[in-house]
N, C-alpha and C. Protein backbone atom coordinates (compact mmCIF):
# COMPACT_ATOMS: atom_id res chain seq x y z
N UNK A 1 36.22 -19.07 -8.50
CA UNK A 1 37.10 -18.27 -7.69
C UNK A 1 37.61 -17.07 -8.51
N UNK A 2 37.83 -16.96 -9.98
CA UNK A 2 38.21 -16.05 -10.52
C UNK A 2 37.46 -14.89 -10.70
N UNK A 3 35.93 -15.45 -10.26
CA UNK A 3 34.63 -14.13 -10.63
C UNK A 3 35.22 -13.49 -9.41
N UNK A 4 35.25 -14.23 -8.17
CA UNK A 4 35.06 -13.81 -7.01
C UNK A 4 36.53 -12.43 -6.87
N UNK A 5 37.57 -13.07 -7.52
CA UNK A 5 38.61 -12.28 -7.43
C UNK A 5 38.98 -10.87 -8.45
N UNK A 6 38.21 -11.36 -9.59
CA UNK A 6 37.93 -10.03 -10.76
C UNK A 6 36.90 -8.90 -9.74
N UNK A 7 35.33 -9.64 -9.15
CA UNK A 7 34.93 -8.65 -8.45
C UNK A 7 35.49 -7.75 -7.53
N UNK A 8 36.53 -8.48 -6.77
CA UNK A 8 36.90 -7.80 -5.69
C UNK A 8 38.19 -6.77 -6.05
N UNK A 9 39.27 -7.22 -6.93
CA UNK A 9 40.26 -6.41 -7.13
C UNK A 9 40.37 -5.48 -8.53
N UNK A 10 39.22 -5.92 -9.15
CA UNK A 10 38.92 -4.61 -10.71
C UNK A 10 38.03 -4.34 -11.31
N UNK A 11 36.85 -5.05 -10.53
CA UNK A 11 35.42 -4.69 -10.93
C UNK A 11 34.64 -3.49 -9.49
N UNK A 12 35.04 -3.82 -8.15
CA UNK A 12 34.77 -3.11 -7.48
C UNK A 12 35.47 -1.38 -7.37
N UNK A 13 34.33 -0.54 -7.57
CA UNK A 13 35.21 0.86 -7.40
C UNK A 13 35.47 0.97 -6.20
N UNK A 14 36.82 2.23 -6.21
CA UNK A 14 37.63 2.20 -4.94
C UNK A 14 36.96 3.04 -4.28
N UNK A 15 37.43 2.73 -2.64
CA UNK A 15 36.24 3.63 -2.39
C UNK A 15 34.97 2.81 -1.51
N UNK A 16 34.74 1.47 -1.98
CA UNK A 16 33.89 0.72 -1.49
C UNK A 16 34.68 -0.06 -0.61
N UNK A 17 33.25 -0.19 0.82
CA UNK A 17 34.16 -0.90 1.68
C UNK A 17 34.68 -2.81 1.34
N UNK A 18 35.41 -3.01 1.40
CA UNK A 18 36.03 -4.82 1.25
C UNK A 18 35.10 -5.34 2.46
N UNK A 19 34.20 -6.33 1.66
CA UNK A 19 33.42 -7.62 2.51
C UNK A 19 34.30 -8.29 3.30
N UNK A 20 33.33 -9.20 3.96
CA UNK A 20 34.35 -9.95 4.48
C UNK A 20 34.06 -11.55 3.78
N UNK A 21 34.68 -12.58 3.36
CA UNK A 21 34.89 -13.46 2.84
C UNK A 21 34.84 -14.79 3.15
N UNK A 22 34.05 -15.64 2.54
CA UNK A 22 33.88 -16.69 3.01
C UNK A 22 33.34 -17.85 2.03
N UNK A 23 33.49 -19.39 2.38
CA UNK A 23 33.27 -19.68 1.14
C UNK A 23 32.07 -20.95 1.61
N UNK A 24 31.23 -21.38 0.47
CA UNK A 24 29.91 -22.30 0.41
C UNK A 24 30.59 -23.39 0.42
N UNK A 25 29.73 -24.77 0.33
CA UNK A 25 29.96 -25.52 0.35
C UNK A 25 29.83 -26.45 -1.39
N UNK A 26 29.19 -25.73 -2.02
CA UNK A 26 28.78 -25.68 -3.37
C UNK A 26 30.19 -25.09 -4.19
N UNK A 27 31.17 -24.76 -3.52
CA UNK A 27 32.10 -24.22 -4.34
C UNK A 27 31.89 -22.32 -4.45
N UNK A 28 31.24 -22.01 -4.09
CA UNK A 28 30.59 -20.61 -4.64
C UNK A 28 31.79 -19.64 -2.97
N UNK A 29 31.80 -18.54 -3.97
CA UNK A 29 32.21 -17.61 -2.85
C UNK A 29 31.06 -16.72 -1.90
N UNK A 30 31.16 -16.11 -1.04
CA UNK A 30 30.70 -15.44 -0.53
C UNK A 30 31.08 -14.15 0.25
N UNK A 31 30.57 -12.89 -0.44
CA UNK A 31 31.18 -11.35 -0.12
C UNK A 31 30.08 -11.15 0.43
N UNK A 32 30.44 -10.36 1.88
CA UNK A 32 29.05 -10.30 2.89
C UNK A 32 29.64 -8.51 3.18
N UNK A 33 28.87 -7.60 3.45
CA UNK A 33 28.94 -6.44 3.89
C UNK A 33 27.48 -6.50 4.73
N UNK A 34 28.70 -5.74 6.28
CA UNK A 34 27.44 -6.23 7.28
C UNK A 34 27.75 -4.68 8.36
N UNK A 35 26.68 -3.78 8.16
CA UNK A 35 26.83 -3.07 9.37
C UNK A 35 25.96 -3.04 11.06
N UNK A 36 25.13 -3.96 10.71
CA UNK A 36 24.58 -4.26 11.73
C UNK A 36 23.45 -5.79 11.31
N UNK A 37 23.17 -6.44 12.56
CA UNK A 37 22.19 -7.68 12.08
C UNK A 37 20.98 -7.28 11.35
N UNK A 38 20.69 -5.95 10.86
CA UNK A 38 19.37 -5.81 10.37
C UNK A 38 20.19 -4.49 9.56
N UNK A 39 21.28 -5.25 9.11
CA UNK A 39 21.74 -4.02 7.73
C UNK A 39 23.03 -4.74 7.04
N UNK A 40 22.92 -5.77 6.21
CA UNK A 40 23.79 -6.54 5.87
C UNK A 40 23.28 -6.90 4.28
N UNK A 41 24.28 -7.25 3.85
CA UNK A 41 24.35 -7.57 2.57
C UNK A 41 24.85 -9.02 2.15
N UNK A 42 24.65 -10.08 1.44
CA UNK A 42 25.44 -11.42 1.10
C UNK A 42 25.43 -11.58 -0.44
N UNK A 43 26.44 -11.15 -1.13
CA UNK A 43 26.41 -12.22 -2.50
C UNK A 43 27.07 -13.19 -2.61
N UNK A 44 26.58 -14.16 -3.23
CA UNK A 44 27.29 -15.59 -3.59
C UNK A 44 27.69 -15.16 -4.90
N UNK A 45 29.34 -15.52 -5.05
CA UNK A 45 29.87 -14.94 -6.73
C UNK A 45 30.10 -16.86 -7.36
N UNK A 46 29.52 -17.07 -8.02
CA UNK A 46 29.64 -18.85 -8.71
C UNK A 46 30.41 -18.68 -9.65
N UNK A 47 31.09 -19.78 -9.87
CA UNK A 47 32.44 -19.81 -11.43
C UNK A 47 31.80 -19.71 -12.39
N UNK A 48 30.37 -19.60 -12.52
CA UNK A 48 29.86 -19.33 -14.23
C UNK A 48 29.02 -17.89 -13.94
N UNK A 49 29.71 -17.12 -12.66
CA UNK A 49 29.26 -15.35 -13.38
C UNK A 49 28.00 -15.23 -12.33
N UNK A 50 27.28 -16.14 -11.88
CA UNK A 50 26.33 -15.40 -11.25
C UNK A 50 26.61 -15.03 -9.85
N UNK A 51 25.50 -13.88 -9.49
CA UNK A 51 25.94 -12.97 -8.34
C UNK A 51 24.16 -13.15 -7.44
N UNK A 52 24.25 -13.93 -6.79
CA UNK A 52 22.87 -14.30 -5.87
C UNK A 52 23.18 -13.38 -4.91
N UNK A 53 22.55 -12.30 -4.62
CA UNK A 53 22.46 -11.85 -3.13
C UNK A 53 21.55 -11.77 -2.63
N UNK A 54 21.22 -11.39 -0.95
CA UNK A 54 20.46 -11.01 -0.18
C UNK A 54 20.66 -9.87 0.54
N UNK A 55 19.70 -9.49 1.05
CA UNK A 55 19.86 -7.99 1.95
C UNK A 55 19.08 -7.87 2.89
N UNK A 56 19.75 -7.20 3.89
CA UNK A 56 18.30 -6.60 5.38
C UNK A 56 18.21 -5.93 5.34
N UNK A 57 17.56 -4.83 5.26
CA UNK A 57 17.58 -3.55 5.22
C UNK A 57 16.37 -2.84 6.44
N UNK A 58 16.79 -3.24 7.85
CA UNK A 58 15.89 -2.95 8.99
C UNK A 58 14.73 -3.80 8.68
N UNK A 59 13.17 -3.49 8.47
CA UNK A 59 12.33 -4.53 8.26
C UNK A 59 12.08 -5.11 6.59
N UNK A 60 12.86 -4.44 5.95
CA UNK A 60 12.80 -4.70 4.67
C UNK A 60 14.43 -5.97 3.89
N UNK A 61 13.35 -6.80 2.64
CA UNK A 61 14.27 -7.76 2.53
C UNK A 61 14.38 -7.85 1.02
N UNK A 62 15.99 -7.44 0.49
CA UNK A 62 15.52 -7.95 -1.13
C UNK A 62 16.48 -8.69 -1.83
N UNK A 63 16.49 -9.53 -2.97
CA UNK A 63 17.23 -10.92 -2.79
C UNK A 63 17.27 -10.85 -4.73
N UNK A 64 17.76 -11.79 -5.32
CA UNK A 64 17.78 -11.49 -6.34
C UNK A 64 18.70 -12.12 -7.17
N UNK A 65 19.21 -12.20 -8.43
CA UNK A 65 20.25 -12.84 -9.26
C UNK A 65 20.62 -11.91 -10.11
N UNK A 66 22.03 -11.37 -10.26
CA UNK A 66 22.69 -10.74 -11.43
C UNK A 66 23.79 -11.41 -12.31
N UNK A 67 23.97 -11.18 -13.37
CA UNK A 67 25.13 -11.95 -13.98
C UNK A 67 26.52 -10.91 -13.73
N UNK A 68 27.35 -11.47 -13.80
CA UNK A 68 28.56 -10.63 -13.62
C UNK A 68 29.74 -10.72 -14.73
N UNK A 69 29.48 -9.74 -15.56
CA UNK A 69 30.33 -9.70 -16.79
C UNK A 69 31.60 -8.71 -16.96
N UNK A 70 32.48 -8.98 -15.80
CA UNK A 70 33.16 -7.95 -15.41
C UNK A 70 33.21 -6.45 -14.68
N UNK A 71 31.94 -6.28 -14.27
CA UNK A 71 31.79 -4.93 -13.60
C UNK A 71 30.41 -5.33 -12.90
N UNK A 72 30.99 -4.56 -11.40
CA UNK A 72 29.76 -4.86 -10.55
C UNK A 72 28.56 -4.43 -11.24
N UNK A 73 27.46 -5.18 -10.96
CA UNK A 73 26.05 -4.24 -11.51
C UNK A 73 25.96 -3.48 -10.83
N UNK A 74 24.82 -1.90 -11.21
CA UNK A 74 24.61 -1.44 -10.37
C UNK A 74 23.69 -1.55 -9.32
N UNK A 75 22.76 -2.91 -9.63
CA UNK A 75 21.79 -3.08 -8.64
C UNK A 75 22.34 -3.57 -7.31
N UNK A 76 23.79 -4.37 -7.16
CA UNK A 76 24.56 -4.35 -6.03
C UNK A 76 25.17 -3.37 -5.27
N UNK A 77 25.91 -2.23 -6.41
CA UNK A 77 26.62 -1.24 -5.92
C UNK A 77 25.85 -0.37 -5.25
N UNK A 78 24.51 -0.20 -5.68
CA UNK A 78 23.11 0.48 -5.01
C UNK A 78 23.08 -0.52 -3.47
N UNK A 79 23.04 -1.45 -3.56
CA UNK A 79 22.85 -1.85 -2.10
C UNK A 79 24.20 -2.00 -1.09
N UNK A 80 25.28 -1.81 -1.77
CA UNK A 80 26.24 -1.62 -0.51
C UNK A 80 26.27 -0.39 -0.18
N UNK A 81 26.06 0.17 -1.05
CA UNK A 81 25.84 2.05 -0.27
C UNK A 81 24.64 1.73 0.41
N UNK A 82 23.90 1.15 0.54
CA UNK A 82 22.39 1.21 1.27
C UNK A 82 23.52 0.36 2.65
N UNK A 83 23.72 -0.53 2.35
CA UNK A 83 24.34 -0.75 3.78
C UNK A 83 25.20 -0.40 4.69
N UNK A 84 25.88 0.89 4.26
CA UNK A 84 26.74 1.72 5.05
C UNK A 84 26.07 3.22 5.41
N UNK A 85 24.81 3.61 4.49
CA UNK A 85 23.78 4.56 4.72
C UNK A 85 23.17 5.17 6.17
N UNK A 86 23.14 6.04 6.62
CA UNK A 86 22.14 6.19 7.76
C UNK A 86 21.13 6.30 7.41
C-alpha cells in the first residue's frame, strides 16, 4: 500500500490525470486510467515495488513489468499520455 501511495501523491507529476482505484485480491493495488473500453490503462502497484500493467490502445495491446523505485517510469508515464491522446 505504501508503493501504491508514494506513486500516487510524489512520484506522479502534476498535471497527470488521478486513476481510479481499486484493490486485488492478492493484496496488490490497482491504478486504472480509462478513456474509453479500447483506451485504458491498468497497473497493479505490489508491496515489493513492482508495477504490472496493461493497455488497449484501439486494436493494439501492451503489457509488461516495471520496478518502482520512487518515480514513475517513463515507460508508464508514456502510456497515460497515450491514453488521454487523440
Amino acid at each position: 500500500m505504501r508503493n501504491a501511495y508514494v506513486f500516487l501523491t510524489e512520484a506522479l507529476p502534476l498535471g497527470f490525470p488521478a486513476p481510479s482505484i481499486g484493490a486485488e485480491p492478492d493484496g496488490d493495488l490497482t491504478l486504472e486510467w480509462h478513456c474509453s473500453p479500447r483506451r485504458t490503462l491498468s497497473v497493479s502497484v505490489s508491496p515489493e515495488g513492482d508495477l504490472d500493467y496493461a493497455g488497449l490502445f484501439g486494436p493494439n495491446r501492451t503489457y509488461g513489468t516495471e520496478v518502482f523505485y520512487g518515480e514513475v517510469p517513463e515507460t508508464i508515464l508514456r502510456l497515460i499520455r497515450r491514453v488521454y491522446s487523440a
